[in-house]
Protein backbone atom coordinates (compact mmCIF):
# COMPACT_ATOMS: atom_id res chain seq x y z
CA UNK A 1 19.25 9.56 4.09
CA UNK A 2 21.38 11.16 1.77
CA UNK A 3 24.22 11.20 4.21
CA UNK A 4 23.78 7.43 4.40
CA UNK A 5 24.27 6.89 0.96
CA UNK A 6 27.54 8.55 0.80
CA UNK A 7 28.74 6.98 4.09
CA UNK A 8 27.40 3.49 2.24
CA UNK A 9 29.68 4.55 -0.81
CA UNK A 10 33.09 4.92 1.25
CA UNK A 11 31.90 1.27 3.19
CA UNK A 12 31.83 -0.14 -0.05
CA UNK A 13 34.96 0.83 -1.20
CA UNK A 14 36.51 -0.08 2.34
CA UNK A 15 35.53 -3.27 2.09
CA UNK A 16 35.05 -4.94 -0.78
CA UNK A 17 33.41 -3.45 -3.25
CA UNK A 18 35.30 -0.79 -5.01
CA UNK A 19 38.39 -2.69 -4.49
CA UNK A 20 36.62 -5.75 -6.50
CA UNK A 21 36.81 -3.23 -9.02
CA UNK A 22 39.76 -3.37 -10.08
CA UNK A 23 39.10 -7.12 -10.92
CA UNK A 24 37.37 -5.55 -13.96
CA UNK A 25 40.67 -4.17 -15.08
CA UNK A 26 42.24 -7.36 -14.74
CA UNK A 27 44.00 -6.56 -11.50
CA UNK A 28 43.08 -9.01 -8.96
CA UNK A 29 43.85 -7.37 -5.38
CA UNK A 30 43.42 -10.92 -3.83
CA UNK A 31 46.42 -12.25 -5.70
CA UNK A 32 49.19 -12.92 -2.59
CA UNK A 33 47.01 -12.19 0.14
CA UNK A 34 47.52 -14.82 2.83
CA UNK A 35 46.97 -18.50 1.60
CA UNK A 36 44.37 -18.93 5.10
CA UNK A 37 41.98 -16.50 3.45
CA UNK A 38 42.05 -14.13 7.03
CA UNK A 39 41.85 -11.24 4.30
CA UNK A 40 38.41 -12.32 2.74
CA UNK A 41 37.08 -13.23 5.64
CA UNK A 42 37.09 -10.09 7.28
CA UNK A 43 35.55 -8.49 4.05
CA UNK A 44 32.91 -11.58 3.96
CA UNK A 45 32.00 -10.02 7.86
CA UNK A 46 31.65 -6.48 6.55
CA UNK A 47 29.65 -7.56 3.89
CA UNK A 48 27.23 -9.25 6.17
CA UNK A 49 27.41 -6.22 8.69
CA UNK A 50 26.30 -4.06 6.09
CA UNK A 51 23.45 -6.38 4.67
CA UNK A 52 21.94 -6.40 8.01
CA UNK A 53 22.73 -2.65 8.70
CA UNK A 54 20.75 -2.28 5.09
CA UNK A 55 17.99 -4.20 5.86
CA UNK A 56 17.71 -2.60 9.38
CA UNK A 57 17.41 0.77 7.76
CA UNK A 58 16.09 0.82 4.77
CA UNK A 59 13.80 -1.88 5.69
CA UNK A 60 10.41 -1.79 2.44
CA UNK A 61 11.63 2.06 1.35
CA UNK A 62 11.79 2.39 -2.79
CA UNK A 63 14.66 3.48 -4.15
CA UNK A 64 14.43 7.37 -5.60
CA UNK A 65 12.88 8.14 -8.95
CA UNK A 66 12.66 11.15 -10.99
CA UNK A 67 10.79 12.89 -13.84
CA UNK A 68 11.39 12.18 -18.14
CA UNK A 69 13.40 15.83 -17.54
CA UNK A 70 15.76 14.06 -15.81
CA UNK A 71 17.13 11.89 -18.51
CA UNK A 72 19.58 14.00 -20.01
CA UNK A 73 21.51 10.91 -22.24
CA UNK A 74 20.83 7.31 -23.21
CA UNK A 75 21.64 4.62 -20.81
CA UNK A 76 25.21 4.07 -20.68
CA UNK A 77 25.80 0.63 -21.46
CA UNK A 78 28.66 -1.31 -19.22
CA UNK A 79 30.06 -5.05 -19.28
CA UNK A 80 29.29 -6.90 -22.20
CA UNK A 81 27.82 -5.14 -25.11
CA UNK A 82 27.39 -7.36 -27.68
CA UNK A 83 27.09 -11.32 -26.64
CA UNK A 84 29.41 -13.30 -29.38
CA UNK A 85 27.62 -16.58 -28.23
CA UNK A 86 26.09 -18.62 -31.03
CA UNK A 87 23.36 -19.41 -28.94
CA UNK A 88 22.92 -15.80 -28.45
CA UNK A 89 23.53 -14.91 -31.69
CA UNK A 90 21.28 -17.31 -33.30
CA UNK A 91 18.56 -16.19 -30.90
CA UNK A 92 19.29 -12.16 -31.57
CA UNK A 93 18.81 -13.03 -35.56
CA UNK A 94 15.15 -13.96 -35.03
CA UNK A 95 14.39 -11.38 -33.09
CA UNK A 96 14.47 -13.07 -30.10
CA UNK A 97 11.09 -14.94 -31.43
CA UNK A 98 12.93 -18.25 -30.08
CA UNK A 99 13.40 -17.10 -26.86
CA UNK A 100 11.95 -18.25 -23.40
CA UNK A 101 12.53 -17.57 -19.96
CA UNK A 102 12.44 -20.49 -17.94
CA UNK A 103 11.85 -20.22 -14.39
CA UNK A 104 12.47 -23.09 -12.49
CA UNK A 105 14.07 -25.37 -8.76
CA UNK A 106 12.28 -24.52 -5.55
CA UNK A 107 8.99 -23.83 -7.37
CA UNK A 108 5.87 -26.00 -7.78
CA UNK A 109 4.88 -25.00 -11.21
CA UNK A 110 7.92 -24.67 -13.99
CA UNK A 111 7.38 -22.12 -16.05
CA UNK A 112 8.66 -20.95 -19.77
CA UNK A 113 7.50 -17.72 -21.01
CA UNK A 114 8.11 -15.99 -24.24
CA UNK A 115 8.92 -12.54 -24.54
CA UNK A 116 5.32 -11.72 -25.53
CA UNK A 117 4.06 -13.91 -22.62
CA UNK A 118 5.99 -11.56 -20.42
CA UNK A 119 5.03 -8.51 -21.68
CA UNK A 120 0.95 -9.24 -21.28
CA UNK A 121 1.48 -9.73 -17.54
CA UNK A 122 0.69 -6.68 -15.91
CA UNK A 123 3.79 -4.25 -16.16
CA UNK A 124 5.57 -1.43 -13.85
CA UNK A 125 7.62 1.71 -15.25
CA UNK A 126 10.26 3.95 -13.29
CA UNK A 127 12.81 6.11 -13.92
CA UNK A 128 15.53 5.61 -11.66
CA UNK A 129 18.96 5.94 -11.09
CA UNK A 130 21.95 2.99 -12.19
CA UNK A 131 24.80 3.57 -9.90
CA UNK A 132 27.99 1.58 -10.87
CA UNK A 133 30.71 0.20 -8.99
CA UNK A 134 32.78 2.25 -11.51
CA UNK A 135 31.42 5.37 -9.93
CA UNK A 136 29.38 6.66 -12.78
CA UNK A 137 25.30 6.87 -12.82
CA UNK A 138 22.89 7.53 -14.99
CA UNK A 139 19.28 8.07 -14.99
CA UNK A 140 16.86 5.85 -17.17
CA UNK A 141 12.80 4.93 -17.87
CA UNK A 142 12.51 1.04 -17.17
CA UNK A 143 9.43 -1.07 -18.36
CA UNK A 144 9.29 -4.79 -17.53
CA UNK A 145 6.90 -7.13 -15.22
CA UNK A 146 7.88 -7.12 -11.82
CA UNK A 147 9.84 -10.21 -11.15
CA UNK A 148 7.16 -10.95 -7.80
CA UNK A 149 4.69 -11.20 -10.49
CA UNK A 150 6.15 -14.32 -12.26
CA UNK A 151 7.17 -15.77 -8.76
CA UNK A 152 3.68 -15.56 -7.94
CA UNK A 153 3.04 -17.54 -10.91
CA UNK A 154 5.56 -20.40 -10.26
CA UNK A 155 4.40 -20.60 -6.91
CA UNK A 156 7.98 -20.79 -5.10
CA UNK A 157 8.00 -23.30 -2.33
CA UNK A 158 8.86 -22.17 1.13
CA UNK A 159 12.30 -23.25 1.69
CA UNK A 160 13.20 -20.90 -0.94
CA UNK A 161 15.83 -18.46 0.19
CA UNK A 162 17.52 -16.62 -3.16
CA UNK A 163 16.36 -16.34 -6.91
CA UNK A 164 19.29 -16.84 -9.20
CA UNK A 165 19.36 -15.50 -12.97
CA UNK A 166 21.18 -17.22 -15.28
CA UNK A 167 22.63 -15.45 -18.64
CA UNK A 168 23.59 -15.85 -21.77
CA UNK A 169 26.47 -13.75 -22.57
CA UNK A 170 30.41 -15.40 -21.92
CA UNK A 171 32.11 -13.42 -19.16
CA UNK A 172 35.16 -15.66 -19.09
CA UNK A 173 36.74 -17.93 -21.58
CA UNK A 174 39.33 -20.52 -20.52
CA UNK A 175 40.69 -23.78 -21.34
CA UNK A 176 38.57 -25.84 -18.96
CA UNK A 177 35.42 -24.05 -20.47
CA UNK A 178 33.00 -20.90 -20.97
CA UNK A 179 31.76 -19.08 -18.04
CA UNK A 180 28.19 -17.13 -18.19
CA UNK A 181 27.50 -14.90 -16.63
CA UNK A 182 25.36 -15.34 -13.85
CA UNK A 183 23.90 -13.53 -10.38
CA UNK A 184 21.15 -13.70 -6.88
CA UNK A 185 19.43 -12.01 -5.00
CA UNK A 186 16.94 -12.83 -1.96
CA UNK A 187 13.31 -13.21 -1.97
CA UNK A 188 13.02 -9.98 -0.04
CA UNK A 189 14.41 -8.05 -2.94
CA UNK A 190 12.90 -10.52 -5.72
CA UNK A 191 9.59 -9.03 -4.22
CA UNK A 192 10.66 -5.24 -3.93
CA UNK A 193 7.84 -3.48 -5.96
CA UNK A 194 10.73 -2.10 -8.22
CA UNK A 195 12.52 -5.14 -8.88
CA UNK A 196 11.39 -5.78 -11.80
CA UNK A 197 12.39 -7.80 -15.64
CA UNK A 198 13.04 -5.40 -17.71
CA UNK A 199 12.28 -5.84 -21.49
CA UNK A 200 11.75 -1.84 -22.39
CA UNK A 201 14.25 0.93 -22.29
CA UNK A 202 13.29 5.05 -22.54
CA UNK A 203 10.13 4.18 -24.14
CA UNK A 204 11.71 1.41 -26.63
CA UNK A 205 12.35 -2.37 -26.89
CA UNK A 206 15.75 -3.11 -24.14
CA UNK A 207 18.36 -2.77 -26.92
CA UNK A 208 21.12 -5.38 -27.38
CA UNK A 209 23.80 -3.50 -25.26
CA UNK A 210 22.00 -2.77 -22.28
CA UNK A 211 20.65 -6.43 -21.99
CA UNK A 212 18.40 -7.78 -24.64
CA UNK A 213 15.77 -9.37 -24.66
CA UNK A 214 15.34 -9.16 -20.58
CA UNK A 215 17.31 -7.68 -17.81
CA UNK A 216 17.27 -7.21 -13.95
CA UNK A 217 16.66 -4.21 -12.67
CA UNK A 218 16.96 -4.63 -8.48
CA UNK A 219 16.77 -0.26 -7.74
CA UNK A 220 18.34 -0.37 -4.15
CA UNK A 221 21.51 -2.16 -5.27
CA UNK A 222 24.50 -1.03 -7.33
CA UNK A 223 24.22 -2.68 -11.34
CA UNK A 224 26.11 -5.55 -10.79
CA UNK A 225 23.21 -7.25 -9.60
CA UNK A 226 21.73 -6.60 -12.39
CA UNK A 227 22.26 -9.20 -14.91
CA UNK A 228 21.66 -9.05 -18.24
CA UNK A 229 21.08 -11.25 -21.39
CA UNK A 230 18.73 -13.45 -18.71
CA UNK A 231 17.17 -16.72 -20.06
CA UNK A 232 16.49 -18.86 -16.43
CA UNK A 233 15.57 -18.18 -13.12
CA UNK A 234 15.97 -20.86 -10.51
CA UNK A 235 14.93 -20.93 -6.94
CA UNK A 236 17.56 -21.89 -4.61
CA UNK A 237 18.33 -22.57 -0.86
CA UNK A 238 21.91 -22.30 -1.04
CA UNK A 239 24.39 -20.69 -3.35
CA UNK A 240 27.04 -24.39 -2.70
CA UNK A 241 26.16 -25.55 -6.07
CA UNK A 242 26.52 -21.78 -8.11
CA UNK A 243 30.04 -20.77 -9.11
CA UNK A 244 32.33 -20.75 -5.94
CA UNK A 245 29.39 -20.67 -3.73
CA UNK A 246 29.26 -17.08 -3.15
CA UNK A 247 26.14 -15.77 -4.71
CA UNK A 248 27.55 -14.25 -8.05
CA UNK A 249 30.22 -14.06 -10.67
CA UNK A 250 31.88 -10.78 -9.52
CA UNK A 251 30.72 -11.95 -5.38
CA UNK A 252 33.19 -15.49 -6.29
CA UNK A 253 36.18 -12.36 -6.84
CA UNK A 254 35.54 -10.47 -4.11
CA UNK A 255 32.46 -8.42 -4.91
CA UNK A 256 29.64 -8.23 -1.85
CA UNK A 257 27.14 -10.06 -2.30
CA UNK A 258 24.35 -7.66 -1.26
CA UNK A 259 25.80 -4.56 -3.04
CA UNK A 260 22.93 -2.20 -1.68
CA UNK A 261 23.20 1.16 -1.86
């Protein structure tokens, strides 16, 4: 398997992926590519090649995790560190005491938990591996509930197809408005025993730059699907009314949408 992942690495950065990465520099590879979108659309068909190719092989496996001896540093934050939002802000002030997580769309029961709701549901902990698109990893002790848990709860109706988290930390800023940050993934993954919402961190409460006061943690996939700074979940059949329609902030730039390892 081990040969796989490396393999799945140089795919990545064939198609899509890696070269989305230099988005985050501010270098946008898709800038004077042909105007009929031929380009994309031949990385959209990888990306679905290797979903299927991903699903065919790794099919219910859990991703690897290893022993406290592993952890050798704290996790290494990424992305936004420190939301500027008032919202946010305001929230972060009170200790989060304000917060809820609404969970809502295809569901038949609504629900808004607190932070303290969340953390008397029955809870998971691993320590696992973050690979990012930047290249770097690091290994890190996760608490949270597992995200089938409050699905479960909700009840999600069946023509459910994808679970998108909403966030509250700005990625963009323009003119015509803020953008937050936002990201999806399907109900097979949603229900992945280590998918889980994250509100604890190496033994401690999730601090402020690695996602406060809830995260994503989805182990088979690389960390940007992972959002963090969460505050809604909504069931949805189609991504047409999220962003550009293609699943995620970073998937609307190029980004695949799967990003499984």
């Amino acid at each position: 398997m081990a040969g796989f992942h490396i393999n799945r690495r140089k795919f990545l950065s064939a198609s899509g992926v890696a070269a989305s990465g230099m988005l985050l520099s501010g270098c946008d590879i898709f800038d004077g590519l042909p105007a009929d979108g031929s380009v994309r659309n031949v990385l959209e068909s990888a990306n679905d090649l290797t979903y299927s190719v991903q699903r065919l092989l790794a099919g219910d496996a859990l991703a690897q995790e290893f022993t406290e001896a592993d952890i050798r540093q704290p996790q290494r934050p990424n992305g936004i560190t420190a939301p500027d939002d008032s919202v946010y802000k305001d929230l972060l002030s009170r200790d989060f005491a304000d917060w809820r997580l609404e969970v809502t769309g295809l569901v038949e029961k609504p629900l808004s938990l607190s932070r303290d709701e969340l953390q008397k549901m029955p809870s998971r902990t691993q320590i696992t591996r973050h690979d990012c698109v930047e290249g770097w990893s690091c290994i890190a002790k996760w608490t949270g509930v597992p995200l089938a848990l409050v699905l479960d709860e909700a009840k999600v109706k069946p023509q459910a197809r994808f679970v998108v988290f909403e966030c509250l930390d700005t990625i963009e800023r323009s003119l015509s408005g803020d953008v937050k940050y936002y990201g999806s993934i399907d109900l097979a993954d949603a229900r992945h025993p280590q998918t889980i919402l994250a509100y604890g961190l190496n033994g401690k409460p999730l601090p402020v730059e690695n996602g406060a006061p809830l995260r994503v943690r989805v182990e088979r996939q690389l960390g940007y699907k992972m959002p963090k700074y969460i505050h809604r979940i909504e069931l949805v059949d189609s991504f047409a009314a999220m962003g550009f329609g293609k699943g995620g902030y970073w998937e609307d730039r190029g980004y695949d949408w799967f990003g499984g390892m």
